[in-house]
C-alpha atoms as a PDB file:
ATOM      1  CA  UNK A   1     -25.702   4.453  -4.314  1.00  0.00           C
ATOM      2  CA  UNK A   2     -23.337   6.170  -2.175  1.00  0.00           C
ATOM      3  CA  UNK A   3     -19.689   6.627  -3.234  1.00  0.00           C
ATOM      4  CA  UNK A   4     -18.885   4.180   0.093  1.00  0.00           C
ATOM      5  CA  UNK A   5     -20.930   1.559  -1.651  1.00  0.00           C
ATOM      6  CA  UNK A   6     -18.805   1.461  -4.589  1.00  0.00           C
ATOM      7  CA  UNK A   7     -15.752  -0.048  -2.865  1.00  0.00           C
ATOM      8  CA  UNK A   8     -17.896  -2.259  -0.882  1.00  0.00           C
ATOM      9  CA  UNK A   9     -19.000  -3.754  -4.395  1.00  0.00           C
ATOM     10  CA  UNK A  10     -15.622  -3.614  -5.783  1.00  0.00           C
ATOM     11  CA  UNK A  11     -14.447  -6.112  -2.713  1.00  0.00           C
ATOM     12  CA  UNK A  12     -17.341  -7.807  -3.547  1.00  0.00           C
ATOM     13  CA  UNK A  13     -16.677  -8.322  -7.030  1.00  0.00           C
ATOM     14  CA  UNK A  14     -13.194  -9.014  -6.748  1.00  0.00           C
ATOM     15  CA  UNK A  15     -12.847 -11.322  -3.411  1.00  0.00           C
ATOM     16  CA  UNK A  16     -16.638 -11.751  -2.899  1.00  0.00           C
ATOM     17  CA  UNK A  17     -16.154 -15.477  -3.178  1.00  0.00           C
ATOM     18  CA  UNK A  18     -12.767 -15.458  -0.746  1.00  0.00           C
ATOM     19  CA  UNK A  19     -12.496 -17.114   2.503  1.00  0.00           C
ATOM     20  CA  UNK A  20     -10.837 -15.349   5.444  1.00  0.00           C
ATOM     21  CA  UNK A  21     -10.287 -15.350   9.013  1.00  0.00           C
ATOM     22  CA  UNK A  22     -10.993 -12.583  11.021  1.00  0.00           C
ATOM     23  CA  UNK A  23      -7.636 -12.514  12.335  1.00  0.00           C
ATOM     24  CA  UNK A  24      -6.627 -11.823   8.324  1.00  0.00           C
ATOM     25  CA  UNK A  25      -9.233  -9.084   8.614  1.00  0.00           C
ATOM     26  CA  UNK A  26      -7.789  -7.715  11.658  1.00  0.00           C
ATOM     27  CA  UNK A  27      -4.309  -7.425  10.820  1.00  0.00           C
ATOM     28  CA  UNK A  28      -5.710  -5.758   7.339  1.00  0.00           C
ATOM     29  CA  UNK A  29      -7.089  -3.017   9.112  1.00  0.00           C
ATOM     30  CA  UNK A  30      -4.283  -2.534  11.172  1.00  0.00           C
ATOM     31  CA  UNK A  31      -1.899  -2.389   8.413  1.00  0.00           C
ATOM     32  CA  UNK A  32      -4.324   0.227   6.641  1.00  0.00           C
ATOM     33  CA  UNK A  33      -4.424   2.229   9.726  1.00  0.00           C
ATOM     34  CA  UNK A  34      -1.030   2.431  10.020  1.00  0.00           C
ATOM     35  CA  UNK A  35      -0.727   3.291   6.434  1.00  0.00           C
ATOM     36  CA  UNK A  36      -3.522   6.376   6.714  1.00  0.00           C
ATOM     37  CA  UNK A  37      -3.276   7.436  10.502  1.00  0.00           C
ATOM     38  CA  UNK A  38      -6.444   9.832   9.434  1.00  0.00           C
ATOM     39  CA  UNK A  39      -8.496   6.801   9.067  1.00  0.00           C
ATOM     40  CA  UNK A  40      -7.457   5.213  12.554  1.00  0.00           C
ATOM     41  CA  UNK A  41     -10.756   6.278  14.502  1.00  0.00           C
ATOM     42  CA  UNK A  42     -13.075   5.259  11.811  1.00  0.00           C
ATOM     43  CA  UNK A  43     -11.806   1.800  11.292  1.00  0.00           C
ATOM     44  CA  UNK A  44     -11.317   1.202  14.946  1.00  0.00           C
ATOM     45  CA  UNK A  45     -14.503   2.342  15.221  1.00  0.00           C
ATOM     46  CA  UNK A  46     -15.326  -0.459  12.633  1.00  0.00           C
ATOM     47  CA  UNK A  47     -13.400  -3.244  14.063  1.00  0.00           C
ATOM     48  CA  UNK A  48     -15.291  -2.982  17.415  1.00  0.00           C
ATOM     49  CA  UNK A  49     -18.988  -2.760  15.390  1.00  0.00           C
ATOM     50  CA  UNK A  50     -17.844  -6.289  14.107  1.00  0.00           C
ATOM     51  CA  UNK A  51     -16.561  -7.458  17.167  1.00  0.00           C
ATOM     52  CA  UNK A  52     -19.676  -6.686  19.071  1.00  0.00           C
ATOM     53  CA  UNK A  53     -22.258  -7.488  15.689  1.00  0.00           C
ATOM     54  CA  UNK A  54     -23.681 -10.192  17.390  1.00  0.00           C
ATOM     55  CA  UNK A  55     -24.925  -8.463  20.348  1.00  0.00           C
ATOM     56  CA  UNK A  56     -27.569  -6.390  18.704  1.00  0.00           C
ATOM     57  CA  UNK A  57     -29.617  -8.801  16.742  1.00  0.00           C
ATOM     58  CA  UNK A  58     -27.608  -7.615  13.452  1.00  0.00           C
ATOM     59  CA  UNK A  59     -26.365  -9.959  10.902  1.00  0.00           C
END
């Protein structure tokens, strides 16, 4: 497991059976961009993976 995966199990764990929208989503990343301005490129670079998901056959 890498150390990435732990968090992604932790949100799993915790809000794994949560529904949002992905306007929710969005304005989460925003505000924790805003909050670590060192992490802006990565989870802009994130946001427009999801955006664009369903273009290359991914789930």
């Amino acid at each position: 497991m890498y150390f990435t995966d732990r968090g992604i199990e932790e949100l799993d764990e915790r809000r794994g059976e949560e529904q949002v929208t992905l306007g929710w989503l969005a304005a989460r990343l925003q505000f924790f961009a805003d909050l670590h301005p060192e992490f802006g490129v990565p989870v802009g670079r994130l946001a427009t993976w999801l955006a664009h998901s369903d273009e290359d056959g991914e789930p």
